[in-house]
N, C-alpha and C. Protein backbone atom coordinates (compact mmCIF):
# COMPACT_ATOMS: atom_id res chain seq x y z
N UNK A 1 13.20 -0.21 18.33
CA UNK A 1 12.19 -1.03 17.66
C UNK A 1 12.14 -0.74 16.17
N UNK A 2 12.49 0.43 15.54
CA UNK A 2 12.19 1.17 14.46
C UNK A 2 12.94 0.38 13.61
N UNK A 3 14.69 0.32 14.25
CA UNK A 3 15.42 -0.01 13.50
C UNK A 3 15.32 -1.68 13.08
N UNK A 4 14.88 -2.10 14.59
CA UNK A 4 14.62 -3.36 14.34
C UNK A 4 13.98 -4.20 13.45
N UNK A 5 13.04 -3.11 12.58
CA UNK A 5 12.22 -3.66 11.70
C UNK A 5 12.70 -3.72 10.58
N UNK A 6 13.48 -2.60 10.55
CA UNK A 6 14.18 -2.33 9.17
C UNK A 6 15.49 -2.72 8.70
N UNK A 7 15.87 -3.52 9.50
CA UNK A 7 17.49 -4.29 9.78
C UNK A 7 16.66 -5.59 8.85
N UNK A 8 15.66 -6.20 8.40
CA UNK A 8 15.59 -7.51 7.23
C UNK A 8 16.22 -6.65 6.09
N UNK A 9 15.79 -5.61 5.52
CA UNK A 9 16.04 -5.42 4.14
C UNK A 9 17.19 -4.38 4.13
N UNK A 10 17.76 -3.85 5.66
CA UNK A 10 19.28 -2.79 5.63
C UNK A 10 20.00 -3.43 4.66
N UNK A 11 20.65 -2.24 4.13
CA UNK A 11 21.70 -2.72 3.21
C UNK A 11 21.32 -2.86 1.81
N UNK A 12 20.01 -3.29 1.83
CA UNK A 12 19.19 -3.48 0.08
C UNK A 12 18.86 -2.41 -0.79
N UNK A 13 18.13 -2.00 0.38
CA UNK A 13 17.62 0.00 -0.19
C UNK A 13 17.27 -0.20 1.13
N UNK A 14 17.51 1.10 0.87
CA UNK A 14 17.31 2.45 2.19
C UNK A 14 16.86 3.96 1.72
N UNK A 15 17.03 3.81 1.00
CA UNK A 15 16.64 5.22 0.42
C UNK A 15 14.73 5.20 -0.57
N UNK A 16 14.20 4.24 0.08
CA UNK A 16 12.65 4.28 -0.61
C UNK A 16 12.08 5.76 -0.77
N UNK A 17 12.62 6.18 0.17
CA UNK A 17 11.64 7.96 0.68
C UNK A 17 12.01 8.64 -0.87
N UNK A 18 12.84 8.47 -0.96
CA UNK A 18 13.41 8.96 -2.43
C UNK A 18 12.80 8.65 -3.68
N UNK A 19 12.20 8.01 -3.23
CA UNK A 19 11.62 7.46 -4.89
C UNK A 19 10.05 7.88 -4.91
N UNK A 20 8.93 8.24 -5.93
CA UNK A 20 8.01 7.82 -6.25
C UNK A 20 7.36 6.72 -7.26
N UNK A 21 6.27 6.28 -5.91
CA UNK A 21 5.73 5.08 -6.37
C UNK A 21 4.20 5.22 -7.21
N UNK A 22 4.10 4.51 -8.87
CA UNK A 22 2.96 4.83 -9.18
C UNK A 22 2.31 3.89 -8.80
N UNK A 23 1.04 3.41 -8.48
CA UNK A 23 0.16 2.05 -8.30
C UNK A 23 -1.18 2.22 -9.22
N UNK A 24 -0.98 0.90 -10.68
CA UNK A 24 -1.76 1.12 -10.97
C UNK A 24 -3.21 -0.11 -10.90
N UNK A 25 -4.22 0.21 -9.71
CA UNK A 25 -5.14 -0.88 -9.51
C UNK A 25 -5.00 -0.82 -7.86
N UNK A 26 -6.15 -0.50 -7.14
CA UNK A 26 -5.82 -0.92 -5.41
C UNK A 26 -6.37 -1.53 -4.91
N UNK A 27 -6.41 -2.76 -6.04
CA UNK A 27 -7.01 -4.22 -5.35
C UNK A 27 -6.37 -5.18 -4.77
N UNK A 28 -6.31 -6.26 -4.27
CA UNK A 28 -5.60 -7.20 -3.84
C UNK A 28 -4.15 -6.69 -3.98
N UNK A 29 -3.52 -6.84 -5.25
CA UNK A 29 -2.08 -7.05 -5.61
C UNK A 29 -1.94 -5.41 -5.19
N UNK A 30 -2.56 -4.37 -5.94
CA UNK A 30 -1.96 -2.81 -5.49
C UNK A 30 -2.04 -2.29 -3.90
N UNK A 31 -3.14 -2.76 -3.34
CA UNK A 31 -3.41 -2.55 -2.20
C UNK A 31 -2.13 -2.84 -1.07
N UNK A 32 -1.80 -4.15 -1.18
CA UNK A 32 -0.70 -4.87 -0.74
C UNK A 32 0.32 -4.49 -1.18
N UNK A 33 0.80 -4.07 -2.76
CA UNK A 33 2.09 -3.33 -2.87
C UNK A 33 2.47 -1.90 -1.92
N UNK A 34 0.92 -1.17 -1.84
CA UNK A 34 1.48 -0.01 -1.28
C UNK A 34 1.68 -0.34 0.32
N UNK A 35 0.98 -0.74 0.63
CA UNK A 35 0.80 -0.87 2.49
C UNK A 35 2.80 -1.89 2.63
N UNK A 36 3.25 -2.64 1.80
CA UNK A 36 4.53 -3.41 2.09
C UNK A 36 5.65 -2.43 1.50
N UNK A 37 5.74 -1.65 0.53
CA UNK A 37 6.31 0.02 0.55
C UNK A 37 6.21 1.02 1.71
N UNK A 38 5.31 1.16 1.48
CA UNK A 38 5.00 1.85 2.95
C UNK A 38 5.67 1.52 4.39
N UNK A 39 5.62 0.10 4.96
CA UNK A 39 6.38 -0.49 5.99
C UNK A 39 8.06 -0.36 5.57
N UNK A 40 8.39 -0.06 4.15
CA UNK A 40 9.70 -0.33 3.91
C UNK A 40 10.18 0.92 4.03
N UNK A 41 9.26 2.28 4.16
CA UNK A 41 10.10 3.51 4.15
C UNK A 41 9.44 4.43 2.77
N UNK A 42 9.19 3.88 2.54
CA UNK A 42 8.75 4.75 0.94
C UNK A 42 7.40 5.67 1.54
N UNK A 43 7.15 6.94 0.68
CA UNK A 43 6.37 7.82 1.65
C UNK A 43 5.68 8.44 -0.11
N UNK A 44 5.96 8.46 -0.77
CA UNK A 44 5.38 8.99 -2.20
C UNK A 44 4.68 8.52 -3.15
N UNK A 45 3.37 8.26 -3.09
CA UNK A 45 2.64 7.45 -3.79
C UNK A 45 1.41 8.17 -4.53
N UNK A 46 1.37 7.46 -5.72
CA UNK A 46 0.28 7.86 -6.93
C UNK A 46 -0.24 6.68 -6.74
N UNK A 47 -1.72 7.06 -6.65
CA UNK A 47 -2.43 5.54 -6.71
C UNK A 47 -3.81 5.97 -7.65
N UNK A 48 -3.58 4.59 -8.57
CA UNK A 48 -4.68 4.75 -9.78
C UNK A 48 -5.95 3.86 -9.70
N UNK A 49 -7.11 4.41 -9.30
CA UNK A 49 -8.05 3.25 -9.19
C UNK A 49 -9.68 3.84 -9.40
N UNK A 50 -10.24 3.61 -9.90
CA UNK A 50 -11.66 4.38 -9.95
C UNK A 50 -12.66 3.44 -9.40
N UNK A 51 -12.43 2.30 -9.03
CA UNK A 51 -13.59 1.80 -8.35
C UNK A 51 -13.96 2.06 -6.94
N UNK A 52 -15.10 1.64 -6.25
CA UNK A 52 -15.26 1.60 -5.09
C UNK A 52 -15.01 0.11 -4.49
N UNK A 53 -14.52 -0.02 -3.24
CA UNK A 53 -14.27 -0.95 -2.56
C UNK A 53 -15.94 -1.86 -2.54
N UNK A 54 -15.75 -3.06 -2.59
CA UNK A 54 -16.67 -3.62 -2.90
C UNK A 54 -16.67 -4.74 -1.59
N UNK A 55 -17.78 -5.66 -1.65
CA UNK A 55 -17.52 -6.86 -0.40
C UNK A 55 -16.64 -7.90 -0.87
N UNK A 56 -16.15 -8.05 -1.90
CA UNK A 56 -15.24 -8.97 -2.66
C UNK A 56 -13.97 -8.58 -2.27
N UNK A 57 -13.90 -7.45 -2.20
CA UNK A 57 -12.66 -7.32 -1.81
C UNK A 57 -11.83 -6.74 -0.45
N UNK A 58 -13.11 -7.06 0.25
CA UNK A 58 -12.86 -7.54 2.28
C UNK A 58 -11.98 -9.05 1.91
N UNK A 59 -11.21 -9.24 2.46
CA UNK A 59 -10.18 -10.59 3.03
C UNK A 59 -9.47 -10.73 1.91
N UNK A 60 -9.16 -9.98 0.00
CA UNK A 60 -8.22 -10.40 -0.34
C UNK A 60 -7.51 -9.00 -0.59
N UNK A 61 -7.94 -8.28 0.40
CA UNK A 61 -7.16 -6.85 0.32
C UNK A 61 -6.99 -6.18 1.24
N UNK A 62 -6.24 -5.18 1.25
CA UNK A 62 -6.27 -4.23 2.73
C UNK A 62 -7.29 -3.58 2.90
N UNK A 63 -8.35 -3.79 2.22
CA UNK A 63 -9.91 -3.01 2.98
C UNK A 63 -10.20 -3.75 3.95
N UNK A 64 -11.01 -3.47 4.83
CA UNK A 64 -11.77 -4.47 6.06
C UNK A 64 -13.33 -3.45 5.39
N UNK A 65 -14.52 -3.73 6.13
CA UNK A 65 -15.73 -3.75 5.86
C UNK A 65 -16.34 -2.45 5.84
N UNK A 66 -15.51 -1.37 6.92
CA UNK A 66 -15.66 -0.25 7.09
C UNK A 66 -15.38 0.70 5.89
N UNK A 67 -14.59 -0.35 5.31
CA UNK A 67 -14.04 0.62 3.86
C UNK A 67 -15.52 0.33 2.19
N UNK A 68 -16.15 -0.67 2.80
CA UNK A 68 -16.86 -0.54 1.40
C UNK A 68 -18.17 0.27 1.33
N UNK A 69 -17.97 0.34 0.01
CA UNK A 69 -18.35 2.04 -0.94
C UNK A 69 -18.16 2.94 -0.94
N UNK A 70 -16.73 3.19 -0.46
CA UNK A 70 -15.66 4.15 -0.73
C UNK A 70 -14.80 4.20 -1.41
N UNK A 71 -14.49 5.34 -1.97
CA UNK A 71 -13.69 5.03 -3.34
C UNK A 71 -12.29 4.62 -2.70
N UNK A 72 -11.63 3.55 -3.42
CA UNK A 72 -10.69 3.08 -2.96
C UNK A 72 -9.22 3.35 -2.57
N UNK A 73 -8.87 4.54 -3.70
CA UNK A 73 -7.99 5.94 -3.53
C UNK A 73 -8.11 6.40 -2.12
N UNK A 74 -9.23 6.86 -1.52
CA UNK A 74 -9.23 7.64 -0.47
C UNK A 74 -8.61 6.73 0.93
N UNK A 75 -7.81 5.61 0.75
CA UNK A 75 -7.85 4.44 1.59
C UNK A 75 -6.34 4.09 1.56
C-alpha cells in the first residue's frame, strides 16, 4: 500500500527525508504545503507562525474546530 502511494511522484524525488523544509505562515497555503510534504516523504520541518488558529480558518485549512485557540505551530 505504502509503495502504492508513492509510485505518482517515483522517479521525481525520492529523497524528501533529506531535505529541510522552512514554512513561512500555517494558514491555508502553509498548512497545506506541510501536510502534502509530509504525504510525499519529507519528515523535517520549521514552521513559522505566531498566530492562534482562529474560526476563519476551520474549512480553508488543515485545522478542524478542535484546533482553535491554539497556537498554530503546535499543530
Amino acid at each position: 500500500m505504502q509503495q502504492a502511494l508513492k509510485s505518482r511522484y517515483e522517479g521525481i524525488v525520492n529523497n524528501l527525508h533529506e531535505y529541510s523544509f522552512h514554512i513561512l505562515g500555517c494558514g491555508a497555503i502553509g498548512s497545506s504545503a506541510a501536510t502534502q510534504l509530509a504525504r510525499s516523504g519529507a519528515i523535517n520541518f520549521f514552521l513559522y507562525d505566531m498566530d492562534k488558529v482562529e474560526d476563519v480558518n476551520v474549512g480553508v485549512s488543515q485545522y478542524n474546530v478542535q484546533h482553535v485557540g491554539k497556537e498554530k505551530v503546535q499543530h
